[in-house]
C-alpha atoms as a PDB file:
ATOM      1  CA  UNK A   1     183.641 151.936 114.406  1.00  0.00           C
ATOM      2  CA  UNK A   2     187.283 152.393 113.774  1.00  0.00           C
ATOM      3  CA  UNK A   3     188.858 152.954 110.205  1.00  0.00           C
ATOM      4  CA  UNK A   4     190.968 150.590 108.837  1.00  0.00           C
ATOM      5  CA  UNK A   5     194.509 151.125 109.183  1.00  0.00           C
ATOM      6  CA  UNK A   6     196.514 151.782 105.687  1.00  0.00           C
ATOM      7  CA  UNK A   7     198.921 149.051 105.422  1.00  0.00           C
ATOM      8  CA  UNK A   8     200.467 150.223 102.317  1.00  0.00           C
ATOM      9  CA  UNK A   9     199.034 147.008 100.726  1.00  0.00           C
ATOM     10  CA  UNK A  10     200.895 143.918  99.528  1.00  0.00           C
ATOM     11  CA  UNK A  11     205.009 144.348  99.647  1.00  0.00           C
ATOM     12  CA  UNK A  12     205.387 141.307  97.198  1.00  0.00           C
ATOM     13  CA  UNK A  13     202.139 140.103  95.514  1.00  0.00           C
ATOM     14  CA  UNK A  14     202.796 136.899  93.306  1.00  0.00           C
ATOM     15  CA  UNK A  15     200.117 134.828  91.398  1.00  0.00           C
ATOM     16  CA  UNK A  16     200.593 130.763  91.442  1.00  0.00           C
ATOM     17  CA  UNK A  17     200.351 128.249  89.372  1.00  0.00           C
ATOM     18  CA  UNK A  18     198.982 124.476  90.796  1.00  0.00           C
ATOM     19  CA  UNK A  19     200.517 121.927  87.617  1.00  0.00           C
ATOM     20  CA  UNK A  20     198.183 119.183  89.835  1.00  0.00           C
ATOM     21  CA  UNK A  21     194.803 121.837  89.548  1.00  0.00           C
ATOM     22  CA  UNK A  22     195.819 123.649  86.230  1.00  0.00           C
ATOM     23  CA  UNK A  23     194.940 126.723  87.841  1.00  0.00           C
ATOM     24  CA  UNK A  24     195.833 130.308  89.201  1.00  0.00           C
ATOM     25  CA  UNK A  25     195.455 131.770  92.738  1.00  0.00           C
ATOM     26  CA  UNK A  26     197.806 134.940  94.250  1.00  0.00           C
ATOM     27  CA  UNK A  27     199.059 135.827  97.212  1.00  0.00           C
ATOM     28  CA  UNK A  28     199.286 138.958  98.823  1.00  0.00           C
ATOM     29  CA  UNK A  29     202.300 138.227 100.789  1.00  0.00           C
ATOM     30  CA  UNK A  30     203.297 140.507 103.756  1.00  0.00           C
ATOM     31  CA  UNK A  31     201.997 144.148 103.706  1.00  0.00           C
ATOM     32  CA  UNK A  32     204.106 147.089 102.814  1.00  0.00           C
ATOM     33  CA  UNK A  33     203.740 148.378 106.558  1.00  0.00           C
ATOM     34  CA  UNK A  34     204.977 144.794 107.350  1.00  0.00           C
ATOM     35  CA  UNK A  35     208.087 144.974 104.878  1.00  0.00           C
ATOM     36  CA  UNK A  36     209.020 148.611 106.685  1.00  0.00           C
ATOM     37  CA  UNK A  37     208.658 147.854 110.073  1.00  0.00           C
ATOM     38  CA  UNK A  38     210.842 144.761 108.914  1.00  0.00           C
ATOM     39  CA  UNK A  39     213.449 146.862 107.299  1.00  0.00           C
ATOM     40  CA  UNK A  40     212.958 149.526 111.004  1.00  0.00           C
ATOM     41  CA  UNK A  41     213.684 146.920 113.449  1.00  0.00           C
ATOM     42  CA  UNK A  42     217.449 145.968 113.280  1.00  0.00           C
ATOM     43  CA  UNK A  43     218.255 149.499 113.228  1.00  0.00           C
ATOM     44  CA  UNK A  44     215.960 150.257 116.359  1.00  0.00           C
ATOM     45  CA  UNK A  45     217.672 146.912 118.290  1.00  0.00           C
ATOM     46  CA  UNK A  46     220.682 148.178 117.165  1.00  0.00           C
ATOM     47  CA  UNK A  47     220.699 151.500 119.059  1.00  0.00           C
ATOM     48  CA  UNK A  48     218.410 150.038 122.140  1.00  0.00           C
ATOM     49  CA  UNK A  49     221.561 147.797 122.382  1.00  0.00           C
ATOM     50  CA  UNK A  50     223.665 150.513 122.518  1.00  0.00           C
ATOM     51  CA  UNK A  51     221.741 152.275 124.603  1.00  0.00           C
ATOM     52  CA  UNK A  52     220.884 155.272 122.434  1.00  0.00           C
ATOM     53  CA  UNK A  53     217.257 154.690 121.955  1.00  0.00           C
ATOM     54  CA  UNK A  54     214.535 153.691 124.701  1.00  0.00           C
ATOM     55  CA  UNK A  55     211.620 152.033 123.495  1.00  0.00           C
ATOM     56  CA  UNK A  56     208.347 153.272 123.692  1.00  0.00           C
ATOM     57  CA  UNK A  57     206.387 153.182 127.433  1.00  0.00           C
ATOM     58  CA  UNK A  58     209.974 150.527 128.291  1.00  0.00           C
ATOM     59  CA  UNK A  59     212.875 151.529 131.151  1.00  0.00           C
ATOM     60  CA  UNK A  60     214.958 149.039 129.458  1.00  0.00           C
ATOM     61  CA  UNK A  61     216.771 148.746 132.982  1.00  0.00           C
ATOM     62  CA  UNK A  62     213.458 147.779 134.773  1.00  0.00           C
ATOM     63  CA  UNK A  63     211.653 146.031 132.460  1.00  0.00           C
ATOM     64  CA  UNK A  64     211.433 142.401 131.272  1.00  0.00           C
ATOM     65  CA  UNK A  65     212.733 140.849 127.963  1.00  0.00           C
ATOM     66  CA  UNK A  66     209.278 140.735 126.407  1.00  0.00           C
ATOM     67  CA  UNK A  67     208.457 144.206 127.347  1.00  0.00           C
ATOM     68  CA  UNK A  68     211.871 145.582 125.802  1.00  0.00           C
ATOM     69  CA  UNK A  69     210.785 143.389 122.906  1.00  0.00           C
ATOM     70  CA  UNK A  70     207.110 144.301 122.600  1.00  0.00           C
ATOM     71  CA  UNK A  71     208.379 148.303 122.858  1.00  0.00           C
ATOM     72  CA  UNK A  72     210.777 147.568 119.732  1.00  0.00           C
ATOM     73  CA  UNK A  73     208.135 145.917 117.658  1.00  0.00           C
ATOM     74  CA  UNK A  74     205.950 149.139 118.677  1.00  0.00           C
ATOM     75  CA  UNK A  75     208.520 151.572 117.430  1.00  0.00           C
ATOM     76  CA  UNK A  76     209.013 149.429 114.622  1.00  0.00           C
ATOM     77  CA  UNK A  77     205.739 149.852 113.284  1.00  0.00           C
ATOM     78  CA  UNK A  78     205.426 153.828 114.611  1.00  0.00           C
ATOM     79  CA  UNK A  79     208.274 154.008 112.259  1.00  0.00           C
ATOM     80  CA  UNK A  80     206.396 151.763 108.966  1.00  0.00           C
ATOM     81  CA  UNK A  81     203.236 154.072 109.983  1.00  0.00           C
ATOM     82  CA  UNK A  82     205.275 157.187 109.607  1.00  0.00           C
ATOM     83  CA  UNK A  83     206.649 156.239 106.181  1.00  0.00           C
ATOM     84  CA  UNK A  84     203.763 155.410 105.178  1.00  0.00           C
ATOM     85  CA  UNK A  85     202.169 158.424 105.586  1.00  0.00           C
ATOM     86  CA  UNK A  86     205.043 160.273 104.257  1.00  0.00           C
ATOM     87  CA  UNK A  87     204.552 158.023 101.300  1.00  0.00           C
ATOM     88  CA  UNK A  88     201.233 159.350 100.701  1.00  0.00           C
ATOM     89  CA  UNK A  89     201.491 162.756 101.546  1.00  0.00           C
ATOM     90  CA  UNK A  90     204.525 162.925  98.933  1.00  0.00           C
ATOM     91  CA  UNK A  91     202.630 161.067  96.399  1.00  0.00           C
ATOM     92  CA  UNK A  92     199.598 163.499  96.820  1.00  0.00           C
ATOM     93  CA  UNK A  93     202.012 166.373  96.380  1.00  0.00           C
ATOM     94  CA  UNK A  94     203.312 164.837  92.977  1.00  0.00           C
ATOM     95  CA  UNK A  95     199.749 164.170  92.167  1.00  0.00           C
ATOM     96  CA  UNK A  96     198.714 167.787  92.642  1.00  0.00           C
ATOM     97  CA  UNK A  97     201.982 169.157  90.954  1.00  0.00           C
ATOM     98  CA  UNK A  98     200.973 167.169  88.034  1.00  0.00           C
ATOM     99  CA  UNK A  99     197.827 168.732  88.338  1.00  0.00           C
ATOM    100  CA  UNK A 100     198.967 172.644  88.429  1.00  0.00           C
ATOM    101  CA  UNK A 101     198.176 172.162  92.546  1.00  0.00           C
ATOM    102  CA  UNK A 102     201.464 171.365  94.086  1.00  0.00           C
ATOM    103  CA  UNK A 103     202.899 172.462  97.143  1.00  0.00           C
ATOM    104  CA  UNK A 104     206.895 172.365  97.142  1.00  0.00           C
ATOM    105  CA  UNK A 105     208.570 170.269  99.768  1.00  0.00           C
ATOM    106  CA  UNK A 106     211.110 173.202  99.859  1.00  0.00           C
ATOM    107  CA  UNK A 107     212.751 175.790  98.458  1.00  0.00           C
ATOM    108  CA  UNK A 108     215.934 176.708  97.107  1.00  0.00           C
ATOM    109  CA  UNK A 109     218.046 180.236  96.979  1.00  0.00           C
ATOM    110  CA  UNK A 110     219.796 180.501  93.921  1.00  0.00           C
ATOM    111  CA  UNK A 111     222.999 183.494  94.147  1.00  0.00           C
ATOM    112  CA  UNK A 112     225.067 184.027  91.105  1.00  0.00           C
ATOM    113  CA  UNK A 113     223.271 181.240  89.385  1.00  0.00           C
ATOM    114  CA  UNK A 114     224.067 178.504  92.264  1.00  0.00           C
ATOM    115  CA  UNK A 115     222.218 177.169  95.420  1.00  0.00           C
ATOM    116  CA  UNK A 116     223.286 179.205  98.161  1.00  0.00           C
ATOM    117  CA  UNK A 117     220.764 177.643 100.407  1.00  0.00           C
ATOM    118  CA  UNK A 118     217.662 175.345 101.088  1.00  0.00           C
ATOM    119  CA  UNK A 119     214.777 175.968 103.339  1.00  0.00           C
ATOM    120  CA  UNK A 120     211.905 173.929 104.354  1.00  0.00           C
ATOM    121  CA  UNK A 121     209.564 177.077 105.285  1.00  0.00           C
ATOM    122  CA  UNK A 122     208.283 179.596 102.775  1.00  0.00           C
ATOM    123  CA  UNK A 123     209.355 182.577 105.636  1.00  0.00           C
ATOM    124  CA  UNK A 124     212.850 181.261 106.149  1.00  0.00           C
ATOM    125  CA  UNK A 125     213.375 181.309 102.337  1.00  0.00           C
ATOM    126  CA  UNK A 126     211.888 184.598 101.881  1.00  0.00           C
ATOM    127  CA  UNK A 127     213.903 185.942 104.923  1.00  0.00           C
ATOM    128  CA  UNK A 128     217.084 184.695 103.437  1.00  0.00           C
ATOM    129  CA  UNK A 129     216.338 185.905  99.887  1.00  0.00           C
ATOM    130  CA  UNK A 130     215.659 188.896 101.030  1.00  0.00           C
ATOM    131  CA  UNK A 131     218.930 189.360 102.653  1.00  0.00           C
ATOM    132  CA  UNK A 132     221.571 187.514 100.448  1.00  0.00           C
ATOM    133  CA  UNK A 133     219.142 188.853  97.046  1.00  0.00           C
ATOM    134  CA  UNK A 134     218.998 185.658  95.872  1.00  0.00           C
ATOM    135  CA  UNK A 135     216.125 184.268  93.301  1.00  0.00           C
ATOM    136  CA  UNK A 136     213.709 181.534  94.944  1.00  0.00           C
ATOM    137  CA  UNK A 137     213.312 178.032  93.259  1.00  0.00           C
ATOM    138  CA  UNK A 138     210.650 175.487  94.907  1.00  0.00           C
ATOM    139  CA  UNK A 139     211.323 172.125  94.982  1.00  0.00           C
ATOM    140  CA  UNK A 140     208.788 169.498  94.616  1.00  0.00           C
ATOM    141  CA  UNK A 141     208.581 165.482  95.807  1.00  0.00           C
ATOM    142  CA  UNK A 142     210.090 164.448  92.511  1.00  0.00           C
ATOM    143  CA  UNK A 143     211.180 165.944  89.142  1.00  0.00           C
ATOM    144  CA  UNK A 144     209.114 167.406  87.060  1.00  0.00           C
ATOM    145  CA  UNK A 145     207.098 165.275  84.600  1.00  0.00           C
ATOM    146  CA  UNK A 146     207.286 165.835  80.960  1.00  0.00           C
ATOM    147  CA  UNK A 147     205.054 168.604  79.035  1.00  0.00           C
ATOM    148  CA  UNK A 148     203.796 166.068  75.868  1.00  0.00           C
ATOM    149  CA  UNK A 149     202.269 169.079  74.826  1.00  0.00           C
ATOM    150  CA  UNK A 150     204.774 171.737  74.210  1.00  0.00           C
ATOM    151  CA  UNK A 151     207.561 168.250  73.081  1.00  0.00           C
ATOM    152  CA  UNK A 152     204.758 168.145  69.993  1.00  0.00           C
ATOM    153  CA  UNK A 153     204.835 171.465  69.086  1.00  0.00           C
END
């Protein structure tokens, strides 16, 4: 049996109010992997028009309307599925930054007390600090929360 696939949940959940029942119900509304593939596709018709993207398993020249169409809506979602992942891997990295457990995203090279570079892999920054002696900074999903602790003392 297949695993569900993470739709990021609702994009716009809203509770309603019936004055003819007197009572509640909500609404989900359209998932968040809805809502991104929404916000994907003009972009991705946009340079299929153009003729600087080709859809997925489509030769736009060969093909029929609906199957250019279809092949958009399926890189449409590829791309929601993608940021939704990257979504959760980013808020897993905050989570285990918070916890002490973090992995940066990247790392900076700080020369004469400014960046002097960025680098996504731990061997290119270590390469290039090496070379231009240059102090190593990593940089994490988001900034750094608060320390309550040490703000009390």
């Amino acid at each position: 049996m297949s695993e569900a696939r993470n739709d990021g949940g609702p994009a716009f959940p809203s509770v309603l109010y019936s004055h003819e029942r007197a009572e509640n119900w909500s609404t989900d509304g359209m998932s968040l992997r809805d809502w991104f593939a929404g916000q994907a596709l003009p972009a991705i018709v946009n340079a299929t028009s153009a003729g600087k993207h080709q859809p997925s398993g489509v030769d736009v020249r060969n093909s029929t309307y609906s199957k250019v169409v279809g092949g958009i809506a399926q890189d449409a979602y590829a791309l929601a599925d993608a940021m939704l992942a990257a979504r959760a891997y980013l808020r897993a990295s905050l989570a285990r930054k918070n916890t002490g457990e973090a992995e940066p995203v990247a790392w900076r090279g700080v020369v004469d007390g400014r960046t002097a570079f960025l680098c996504r892999t731990r061997d290119e920054i270590d390469r290039l600090a090496s070379d231009y002696k240059a102090t190593i900074e990593p940089l994490f999903a988001s900034p750094p929360l608060p320390d309550t602790e040490e703000k009390r003392a």
